[in-house]
N, C-alpha and C. Protein backbone atom coordinates (compact mmCIF):
# COMPACT_ATOMS: atom_id res chain seq x y z
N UNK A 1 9.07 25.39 15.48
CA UNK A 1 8.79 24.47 14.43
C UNK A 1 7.80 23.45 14.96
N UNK A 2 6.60 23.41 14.06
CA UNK A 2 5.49 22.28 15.00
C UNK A 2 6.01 21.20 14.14
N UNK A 3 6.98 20.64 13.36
CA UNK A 3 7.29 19.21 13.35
C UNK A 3 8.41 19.24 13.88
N UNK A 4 8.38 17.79 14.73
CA UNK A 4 9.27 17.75 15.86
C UNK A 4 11.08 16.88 14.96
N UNK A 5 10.38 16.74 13.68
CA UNK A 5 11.33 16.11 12.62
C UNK A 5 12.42 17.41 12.15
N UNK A 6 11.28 18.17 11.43
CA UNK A 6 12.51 19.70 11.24
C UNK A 6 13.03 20.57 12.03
N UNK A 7 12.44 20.27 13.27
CA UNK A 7 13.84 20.59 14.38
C UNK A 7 14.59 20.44 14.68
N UNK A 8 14.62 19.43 14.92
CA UNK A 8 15.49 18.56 15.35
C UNK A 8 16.81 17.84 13.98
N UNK A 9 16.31 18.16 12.72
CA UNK A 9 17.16 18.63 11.73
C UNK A 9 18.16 19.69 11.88
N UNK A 10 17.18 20.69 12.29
CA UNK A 10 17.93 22.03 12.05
C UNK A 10 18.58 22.12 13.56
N UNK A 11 18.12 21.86 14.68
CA UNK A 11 19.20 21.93 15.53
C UNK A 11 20.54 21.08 15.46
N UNK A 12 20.32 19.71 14.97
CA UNK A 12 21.60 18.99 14.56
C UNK A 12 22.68 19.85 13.83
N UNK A 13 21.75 19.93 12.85
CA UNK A 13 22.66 20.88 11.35
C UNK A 13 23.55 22.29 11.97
N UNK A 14 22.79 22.71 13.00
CA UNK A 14 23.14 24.05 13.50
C UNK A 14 24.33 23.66 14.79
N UNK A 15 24.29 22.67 15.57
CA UNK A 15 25.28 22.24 16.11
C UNK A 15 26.25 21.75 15.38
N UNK A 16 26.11 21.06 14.54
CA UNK A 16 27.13 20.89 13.17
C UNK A 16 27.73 21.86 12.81
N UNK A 17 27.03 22.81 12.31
CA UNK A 17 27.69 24.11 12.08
C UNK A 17 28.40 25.57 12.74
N UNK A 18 28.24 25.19 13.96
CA UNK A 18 29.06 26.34 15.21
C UNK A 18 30.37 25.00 15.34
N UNK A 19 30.25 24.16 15.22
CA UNK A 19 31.77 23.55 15.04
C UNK A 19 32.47 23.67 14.21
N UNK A 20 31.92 23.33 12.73
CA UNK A 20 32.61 23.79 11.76
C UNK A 20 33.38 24.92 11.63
N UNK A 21 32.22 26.00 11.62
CA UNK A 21 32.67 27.99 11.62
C UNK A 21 34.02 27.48 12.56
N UNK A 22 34.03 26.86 13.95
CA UNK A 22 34.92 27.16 14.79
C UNK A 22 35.88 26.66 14.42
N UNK A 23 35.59 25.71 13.32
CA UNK A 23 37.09 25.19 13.14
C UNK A 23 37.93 26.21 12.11
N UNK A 24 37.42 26.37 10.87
CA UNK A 24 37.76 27.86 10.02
C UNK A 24 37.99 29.04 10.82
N UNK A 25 37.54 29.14 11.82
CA UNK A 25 37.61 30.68 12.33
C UNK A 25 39.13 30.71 12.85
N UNK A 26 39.15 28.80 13.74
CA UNK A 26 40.84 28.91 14.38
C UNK A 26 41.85 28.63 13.07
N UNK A 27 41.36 28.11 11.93
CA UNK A 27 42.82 28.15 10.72
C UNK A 27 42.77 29.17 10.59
N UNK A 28 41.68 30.08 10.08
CA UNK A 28 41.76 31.48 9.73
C UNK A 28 42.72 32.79 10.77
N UNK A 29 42.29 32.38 11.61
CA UNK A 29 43.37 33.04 12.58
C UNK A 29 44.62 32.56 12.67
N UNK A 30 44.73 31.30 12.53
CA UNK A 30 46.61 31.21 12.59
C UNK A 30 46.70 31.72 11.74
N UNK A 31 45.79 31.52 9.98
CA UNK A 31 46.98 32.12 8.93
C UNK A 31 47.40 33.51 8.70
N UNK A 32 46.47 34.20 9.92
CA UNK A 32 46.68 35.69 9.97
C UNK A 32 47.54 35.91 10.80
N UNK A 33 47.52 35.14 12.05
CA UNK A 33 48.69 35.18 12.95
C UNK A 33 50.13 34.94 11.99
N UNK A 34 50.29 33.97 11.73
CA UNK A 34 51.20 33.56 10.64
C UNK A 34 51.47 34.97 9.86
N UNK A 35 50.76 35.44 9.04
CA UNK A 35 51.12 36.26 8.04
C UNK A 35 51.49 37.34 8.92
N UNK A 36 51.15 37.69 10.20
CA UNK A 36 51.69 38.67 10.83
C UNK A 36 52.81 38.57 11.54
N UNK A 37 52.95 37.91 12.22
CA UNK A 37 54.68 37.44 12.41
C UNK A 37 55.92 37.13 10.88
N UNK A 38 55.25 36.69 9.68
CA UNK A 38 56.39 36.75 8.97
C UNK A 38 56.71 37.58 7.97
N UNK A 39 55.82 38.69 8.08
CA UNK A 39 55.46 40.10 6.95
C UNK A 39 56.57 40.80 7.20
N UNK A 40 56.90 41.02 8.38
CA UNK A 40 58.03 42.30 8.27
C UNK A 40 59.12 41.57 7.36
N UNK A 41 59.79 40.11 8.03
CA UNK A 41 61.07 40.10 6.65
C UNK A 41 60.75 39.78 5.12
N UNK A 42 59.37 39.18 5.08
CA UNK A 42 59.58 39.11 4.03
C UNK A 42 58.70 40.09 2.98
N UNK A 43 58.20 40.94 3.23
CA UNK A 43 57.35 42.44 2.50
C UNK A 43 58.29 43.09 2.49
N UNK A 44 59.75 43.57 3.44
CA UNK A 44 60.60 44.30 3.17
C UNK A 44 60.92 44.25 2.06
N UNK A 45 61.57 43.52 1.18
CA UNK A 45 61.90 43.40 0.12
C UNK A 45 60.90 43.53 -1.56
N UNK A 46 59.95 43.68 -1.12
CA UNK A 46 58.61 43.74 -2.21
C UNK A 46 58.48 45.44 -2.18
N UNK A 47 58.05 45.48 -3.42
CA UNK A 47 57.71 46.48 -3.86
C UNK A 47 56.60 47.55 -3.54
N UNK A 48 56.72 48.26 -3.66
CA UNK A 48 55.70 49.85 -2.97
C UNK A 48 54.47 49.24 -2.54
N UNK A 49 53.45 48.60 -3.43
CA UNK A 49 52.43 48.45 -3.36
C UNK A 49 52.45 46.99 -2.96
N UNK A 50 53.11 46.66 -2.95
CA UNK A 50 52.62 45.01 -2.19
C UNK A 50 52.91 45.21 -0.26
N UNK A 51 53.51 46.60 -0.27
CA UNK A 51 54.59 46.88 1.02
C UNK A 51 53.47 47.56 2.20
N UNK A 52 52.24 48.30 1.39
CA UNK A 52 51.39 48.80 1.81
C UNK A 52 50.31 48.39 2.72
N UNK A 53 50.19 46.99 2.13
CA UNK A 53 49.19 46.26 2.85
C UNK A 53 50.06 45.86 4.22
N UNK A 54 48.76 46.14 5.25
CA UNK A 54 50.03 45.47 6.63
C UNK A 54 49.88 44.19 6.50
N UNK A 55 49.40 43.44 6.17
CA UNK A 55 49.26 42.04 6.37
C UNK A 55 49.49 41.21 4.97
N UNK A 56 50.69 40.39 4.95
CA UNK A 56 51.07 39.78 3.56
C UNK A 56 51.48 38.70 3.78
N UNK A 57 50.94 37.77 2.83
CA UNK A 57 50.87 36.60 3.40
C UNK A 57 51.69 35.80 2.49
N UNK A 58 52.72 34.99 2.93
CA UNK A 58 54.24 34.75 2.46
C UNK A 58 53.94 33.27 1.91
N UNK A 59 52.73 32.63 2.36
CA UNK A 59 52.58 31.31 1.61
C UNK A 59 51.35 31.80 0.84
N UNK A 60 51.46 30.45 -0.24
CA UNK A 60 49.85 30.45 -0.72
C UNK A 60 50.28 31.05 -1.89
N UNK A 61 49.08 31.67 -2.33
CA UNK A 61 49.11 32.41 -4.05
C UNK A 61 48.40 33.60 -3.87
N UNK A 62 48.24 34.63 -4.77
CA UNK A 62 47.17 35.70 -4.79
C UNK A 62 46.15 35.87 -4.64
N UNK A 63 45.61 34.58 -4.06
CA UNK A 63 44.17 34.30 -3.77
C UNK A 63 44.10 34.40 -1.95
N UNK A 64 45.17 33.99 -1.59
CA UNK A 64 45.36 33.61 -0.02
C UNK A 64 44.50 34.60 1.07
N UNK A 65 45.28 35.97 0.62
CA UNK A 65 44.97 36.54 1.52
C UNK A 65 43.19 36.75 1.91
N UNK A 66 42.77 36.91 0.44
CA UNK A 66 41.26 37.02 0.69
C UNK A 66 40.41 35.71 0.72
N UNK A 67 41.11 34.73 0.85
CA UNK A 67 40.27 33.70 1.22
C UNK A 67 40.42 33.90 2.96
N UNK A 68 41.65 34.00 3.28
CA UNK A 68 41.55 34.58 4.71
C UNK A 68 40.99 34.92 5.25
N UNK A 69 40.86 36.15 4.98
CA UNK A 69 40.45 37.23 5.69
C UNK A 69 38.38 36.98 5.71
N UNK A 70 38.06 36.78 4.22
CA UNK A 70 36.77 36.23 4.07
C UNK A 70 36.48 35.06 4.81
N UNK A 71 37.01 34.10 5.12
CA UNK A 71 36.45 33.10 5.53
C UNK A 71 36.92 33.43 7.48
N UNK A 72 37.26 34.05 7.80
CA UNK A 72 37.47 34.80 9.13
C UNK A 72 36.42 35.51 9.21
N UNK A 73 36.15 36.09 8.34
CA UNK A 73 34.80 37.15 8.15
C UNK A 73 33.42 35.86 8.89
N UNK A 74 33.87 34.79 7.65
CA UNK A 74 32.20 33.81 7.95
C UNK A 74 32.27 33.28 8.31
N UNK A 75 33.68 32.28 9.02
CA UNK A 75 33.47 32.00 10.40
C UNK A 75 32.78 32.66 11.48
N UNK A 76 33.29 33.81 12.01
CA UNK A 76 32.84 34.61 13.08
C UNK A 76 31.60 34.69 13.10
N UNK A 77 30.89 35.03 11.88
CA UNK A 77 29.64 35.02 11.71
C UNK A 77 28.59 33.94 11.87
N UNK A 78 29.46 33.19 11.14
CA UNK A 78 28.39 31.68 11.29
C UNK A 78 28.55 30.98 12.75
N UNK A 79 29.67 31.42 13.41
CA UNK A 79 29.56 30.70 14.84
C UNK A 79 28.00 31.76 15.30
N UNK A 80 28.60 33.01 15.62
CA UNK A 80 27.71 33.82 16.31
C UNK A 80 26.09 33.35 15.54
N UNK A 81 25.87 32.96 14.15
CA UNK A 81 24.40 32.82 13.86
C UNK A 81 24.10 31.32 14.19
N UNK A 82 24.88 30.48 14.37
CA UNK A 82 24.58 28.99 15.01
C UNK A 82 24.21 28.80 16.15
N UNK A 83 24.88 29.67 17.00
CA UNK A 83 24.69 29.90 18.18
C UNK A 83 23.30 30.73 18.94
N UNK A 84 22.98 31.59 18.11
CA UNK A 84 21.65 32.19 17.90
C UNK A 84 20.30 31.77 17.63
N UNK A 85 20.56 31.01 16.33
CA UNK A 85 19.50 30.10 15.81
C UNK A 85 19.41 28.88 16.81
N UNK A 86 20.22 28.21 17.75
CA UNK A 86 19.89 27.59 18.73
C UNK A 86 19.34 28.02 19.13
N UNK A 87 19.52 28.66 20.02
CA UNK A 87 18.55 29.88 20.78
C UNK A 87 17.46 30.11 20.35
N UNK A 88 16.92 30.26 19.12
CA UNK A 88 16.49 30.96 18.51
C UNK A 88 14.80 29.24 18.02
N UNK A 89 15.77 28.50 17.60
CA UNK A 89 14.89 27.42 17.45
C UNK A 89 14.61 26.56 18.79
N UNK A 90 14.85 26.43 19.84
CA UNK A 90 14.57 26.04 20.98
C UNK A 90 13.61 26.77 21.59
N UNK A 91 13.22 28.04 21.26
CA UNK A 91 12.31 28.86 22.13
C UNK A 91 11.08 28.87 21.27
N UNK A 92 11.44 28.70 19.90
CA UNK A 92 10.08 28.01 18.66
C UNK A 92 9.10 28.98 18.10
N UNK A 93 9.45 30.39 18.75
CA UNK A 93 7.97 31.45 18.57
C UNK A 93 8.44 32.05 17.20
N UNK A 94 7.46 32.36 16.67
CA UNK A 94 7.45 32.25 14.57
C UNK A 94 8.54 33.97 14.61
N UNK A 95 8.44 34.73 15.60
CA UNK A 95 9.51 35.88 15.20
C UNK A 95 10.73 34.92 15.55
N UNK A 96 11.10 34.58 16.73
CA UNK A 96 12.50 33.77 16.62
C UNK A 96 12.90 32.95 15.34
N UNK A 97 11.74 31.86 15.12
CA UNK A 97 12.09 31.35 13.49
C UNK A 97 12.47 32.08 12.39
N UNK A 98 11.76 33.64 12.60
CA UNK A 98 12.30 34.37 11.28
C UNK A 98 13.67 35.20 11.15
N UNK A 99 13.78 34.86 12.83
CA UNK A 99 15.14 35.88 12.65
C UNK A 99 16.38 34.55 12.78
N UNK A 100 16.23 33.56 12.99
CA UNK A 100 17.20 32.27 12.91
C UNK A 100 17.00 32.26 10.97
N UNK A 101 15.53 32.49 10.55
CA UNK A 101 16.50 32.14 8.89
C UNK A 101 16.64 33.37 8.21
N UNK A 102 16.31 34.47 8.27
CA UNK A 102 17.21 35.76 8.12
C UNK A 102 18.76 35.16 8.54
N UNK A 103 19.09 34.85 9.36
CA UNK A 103 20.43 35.18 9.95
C UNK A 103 21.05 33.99 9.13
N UNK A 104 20.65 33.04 8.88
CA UNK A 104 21.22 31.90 8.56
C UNK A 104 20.86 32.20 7.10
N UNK A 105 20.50 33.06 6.16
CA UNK A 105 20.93 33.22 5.15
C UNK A 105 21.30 34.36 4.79
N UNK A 106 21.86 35.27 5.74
CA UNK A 106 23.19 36.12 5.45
C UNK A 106 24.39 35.21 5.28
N UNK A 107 24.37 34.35 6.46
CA UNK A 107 25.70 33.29 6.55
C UNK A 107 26.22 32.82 5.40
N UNK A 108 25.01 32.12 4.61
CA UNK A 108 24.95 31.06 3.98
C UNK A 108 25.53 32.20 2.68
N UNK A 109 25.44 33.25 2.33
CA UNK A 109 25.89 33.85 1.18
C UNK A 109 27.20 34.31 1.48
N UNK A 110 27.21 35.19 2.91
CA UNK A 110 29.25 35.11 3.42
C UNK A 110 29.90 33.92 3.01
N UNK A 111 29.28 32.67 3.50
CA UNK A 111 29.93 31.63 3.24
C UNK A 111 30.31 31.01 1.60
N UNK A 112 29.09 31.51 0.63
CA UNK A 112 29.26 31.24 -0.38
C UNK A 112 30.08 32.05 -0.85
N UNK A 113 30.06 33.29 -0.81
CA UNK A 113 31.56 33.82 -1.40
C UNK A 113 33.06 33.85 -0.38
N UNK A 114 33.17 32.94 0.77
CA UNK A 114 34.23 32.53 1.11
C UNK A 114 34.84 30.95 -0.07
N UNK A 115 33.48 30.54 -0.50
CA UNK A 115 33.53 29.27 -0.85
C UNK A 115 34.30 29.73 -2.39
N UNK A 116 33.89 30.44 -2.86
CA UNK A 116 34.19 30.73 -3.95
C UNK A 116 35.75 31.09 -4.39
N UNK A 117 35.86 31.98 -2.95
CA UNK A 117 37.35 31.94 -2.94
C UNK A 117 37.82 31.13 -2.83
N UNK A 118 37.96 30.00 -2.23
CA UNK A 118 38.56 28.80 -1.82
C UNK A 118 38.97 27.95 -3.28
N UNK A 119 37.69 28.28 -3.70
CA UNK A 119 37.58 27.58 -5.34
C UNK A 119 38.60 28.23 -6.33
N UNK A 120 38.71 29.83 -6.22
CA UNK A 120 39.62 30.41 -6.94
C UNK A 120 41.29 29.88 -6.88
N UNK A 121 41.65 29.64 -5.41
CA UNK A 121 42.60 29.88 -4.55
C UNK A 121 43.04 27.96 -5.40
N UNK A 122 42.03 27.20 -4.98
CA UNK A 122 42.61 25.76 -6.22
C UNK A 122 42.32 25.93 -7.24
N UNK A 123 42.17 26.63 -7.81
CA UNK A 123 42.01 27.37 -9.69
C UNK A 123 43.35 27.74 -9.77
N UNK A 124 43.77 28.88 -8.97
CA UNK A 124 45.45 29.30 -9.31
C UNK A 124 46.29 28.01 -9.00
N UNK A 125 46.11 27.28 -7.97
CA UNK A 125 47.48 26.38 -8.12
C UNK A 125 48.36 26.41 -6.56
N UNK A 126 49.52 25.59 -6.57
CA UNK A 126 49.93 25.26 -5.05
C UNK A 126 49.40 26.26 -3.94
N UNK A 127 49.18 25.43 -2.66
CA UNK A 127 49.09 25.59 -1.29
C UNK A 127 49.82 25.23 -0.17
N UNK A 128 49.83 25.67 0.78
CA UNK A 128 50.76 24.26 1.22
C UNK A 128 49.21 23.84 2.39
N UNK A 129 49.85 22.60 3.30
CA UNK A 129 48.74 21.64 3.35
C UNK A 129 47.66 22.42 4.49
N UNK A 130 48.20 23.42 5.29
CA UNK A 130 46.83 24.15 6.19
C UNK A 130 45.75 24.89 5.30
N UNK A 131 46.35 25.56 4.29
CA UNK A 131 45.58 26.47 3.48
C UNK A 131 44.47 25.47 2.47
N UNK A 132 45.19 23.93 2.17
CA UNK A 132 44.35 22.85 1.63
C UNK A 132 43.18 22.82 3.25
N UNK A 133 43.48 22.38 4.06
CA UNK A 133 42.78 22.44 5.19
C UNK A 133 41.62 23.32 5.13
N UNK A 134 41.89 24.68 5.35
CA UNK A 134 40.94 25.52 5.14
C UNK A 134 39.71 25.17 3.65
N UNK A 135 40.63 25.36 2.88
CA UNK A 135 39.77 25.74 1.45
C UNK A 135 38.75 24.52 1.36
N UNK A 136 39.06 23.04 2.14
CA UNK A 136 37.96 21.91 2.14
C UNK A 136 37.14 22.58 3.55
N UNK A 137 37.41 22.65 4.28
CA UNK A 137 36.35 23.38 5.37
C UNK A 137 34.96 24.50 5.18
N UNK A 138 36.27 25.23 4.33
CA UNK A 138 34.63 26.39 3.64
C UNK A 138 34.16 25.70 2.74
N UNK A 139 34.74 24.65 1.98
CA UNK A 139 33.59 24.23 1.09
C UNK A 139 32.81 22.94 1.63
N UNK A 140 33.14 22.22 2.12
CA UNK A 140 32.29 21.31 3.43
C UNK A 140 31.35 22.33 4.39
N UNK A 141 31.86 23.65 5.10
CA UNK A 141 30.72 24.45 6.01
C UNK A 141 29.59 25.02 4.95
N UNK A 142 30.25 25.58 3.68
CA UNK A 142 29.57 25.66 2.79
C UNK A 142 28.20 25.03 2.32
N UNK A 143 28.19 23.42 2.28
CA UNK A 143 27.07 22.97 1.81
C UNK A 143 26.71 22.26 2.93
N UNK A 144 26.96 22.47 4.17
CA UNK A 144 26.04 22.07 5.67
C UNK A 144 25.24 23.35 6.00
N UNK A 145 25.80 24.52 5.86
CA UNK A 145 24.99 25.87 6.16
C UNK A 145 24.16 25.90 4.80
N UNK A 146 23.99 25.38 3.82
CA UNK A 146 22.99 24.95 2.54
C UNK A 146 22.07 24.50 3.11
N UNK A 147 22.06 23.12 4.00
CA UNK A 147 21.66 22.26 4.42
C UNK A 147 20.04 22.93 5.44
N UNK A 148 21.76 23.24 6.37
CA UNK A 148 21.16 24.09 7.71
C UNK A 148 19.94 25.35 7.84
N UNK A 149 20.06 25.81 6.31
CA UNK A 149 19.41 27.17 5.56
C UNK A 149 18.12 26.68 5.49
N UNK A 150 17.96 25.73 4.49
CA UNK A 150 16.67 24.97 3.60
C UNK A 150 16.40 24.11 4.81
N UNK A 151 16.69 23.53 6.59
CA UNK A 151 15.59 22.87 7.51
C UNK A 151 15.25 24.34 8.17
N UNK A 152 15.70 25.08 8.37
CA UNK A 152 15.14 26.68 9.23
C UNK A 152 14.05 26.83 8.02
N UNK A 153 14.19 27.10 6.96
CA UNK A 153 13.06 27.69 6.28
C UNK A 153 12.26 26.85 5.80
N UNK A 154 12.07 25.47 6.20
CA UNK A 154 10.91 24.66 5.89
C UNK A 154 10.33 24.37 7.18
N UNK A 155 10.79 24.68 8.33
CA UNK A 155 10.54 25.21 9.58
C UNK A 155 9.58 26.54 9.71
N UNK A 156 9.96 27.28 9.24
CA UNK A 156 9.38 28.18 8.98
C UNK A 156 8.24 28.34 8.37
N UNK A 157 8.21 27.88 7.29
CA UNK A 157 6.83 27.71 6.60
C UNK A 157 5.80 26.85 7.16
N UNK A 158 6.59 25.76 7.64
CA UNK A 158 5.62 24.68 8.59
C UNK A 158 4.76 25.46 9.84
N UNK A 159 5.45 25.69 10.59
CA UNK A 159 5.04 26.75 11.39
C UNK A 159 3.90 27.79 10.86
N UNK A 160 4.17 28.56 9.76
CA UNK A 160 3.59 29.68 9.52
C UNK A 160 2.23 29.08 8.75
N UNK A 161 2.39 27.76 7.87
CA UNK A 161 0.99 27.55 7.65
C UNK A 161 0.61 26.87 8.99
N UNK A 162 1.19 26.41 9.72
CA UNK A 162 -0.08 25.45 10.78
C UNK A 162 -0.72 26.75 12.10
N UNK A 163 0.42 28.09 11.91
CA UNK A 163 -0.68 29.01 12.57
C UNK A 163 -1.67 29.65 11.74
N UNK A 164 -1.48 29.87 10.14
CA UNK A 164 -2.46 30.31 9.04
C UNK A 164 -4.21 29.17 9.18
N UNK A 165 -3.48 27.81 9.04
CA UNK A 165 -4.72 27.03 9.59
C UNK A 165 -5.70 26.95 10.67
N UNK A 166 -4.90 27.70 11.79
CA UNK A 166 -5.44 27.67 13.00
C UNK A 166 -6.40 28.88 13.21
N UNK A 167 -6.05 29.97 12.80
CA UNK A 167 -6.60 31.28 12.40
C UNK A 167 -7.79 31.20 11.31
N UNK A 168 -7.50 30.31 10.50
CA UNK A 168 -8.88 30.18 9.23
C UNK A 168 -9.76 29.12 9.92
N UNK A 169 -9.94 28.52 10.71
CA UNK A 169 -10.87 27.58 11.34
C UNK A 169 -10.77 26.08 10.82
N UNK A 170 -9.50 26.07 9.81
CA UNK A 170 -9.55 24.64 9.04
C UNK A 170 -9.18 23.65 9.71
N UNK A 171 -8.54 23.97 11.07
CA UNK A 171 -8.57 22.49 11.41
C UNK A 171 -9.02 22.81 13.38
């Protein structure tokens, strides 16, 4: 990035955001840990098709499990692309820039349909207070990886016209 302003945006935003993911990634894992330690007693008693799934998750509502499992999904992801796009914007060369906002807007759409779930999941109704935890996290990582998306790709363009200028003789 040749402004030393939208870098330094997007590296903030991007250190911002490998904390975040990390924090969703560790609720997301207890509530799977959780649902896996308390499935056997209480799926025993449920019916054929609820009995099937190995993993059932004894708090929450019908939304739970796939806000779970999705936002485990974009955690993992968004750590591993935060972590990248560091990498990735520190070394500054216009293929690294393109593959930091490629990557950071796969995230940013995992994340939006984690977000969405989250939204569903307070549409149906009670939680108890970790699963409230979570569902403000994806929607807080949600609009920082927004954030984080739109300084990589004005980075990008910055970059790509000030080597387009340099190549046409205009400056």
């Amino acid at each position: 990035m040749a402004s030393g302003g939208a870098k330094s945006a997007a590296f903030v935003l991007l250190l911002l955001n490998l904390l975040l993911y990390f924090v969703v990634s560790v609720i997301a894992v207890w509530a799977v840990n959780h649902a896996i330690m308390r499935s056997r007693e209480t799926a025993s008693v449920l019916e054929v098709p609820a009995r099937i799934f190995p993993i059932y998750f004894p708090f929450g509502n019908m939304a739970t499990g796939y806000l779970v499992i999705f936002s485990l999904i974009a955690g993992i992801v968004g750590m591993t692309t935060s972590a990248t796009g560091i990498q990735n914007i520190t070394r500054g060369g216009i293929a690294n820039l393109h593959a930091a906002a490629a990557s950071s807007l796969i995230t940013l759409f995992l994340t939006f349909l984690a977000m969405g779930l989250a939204c569903k999941e307070i549409d149906i109704g009670w939680t108890d207070a970790n699963l409230r935890t979570l569902e403000v996290m994806v929607i807080f990582v949600s609009a920082t990886q927004l954030f984080c998306t739109g300084a990589v790709h004005a980075g990008v363009s910055d970059v790509t016209n000030t080597q387009s200028a340099y190549r046409g003789g205009r400056v």
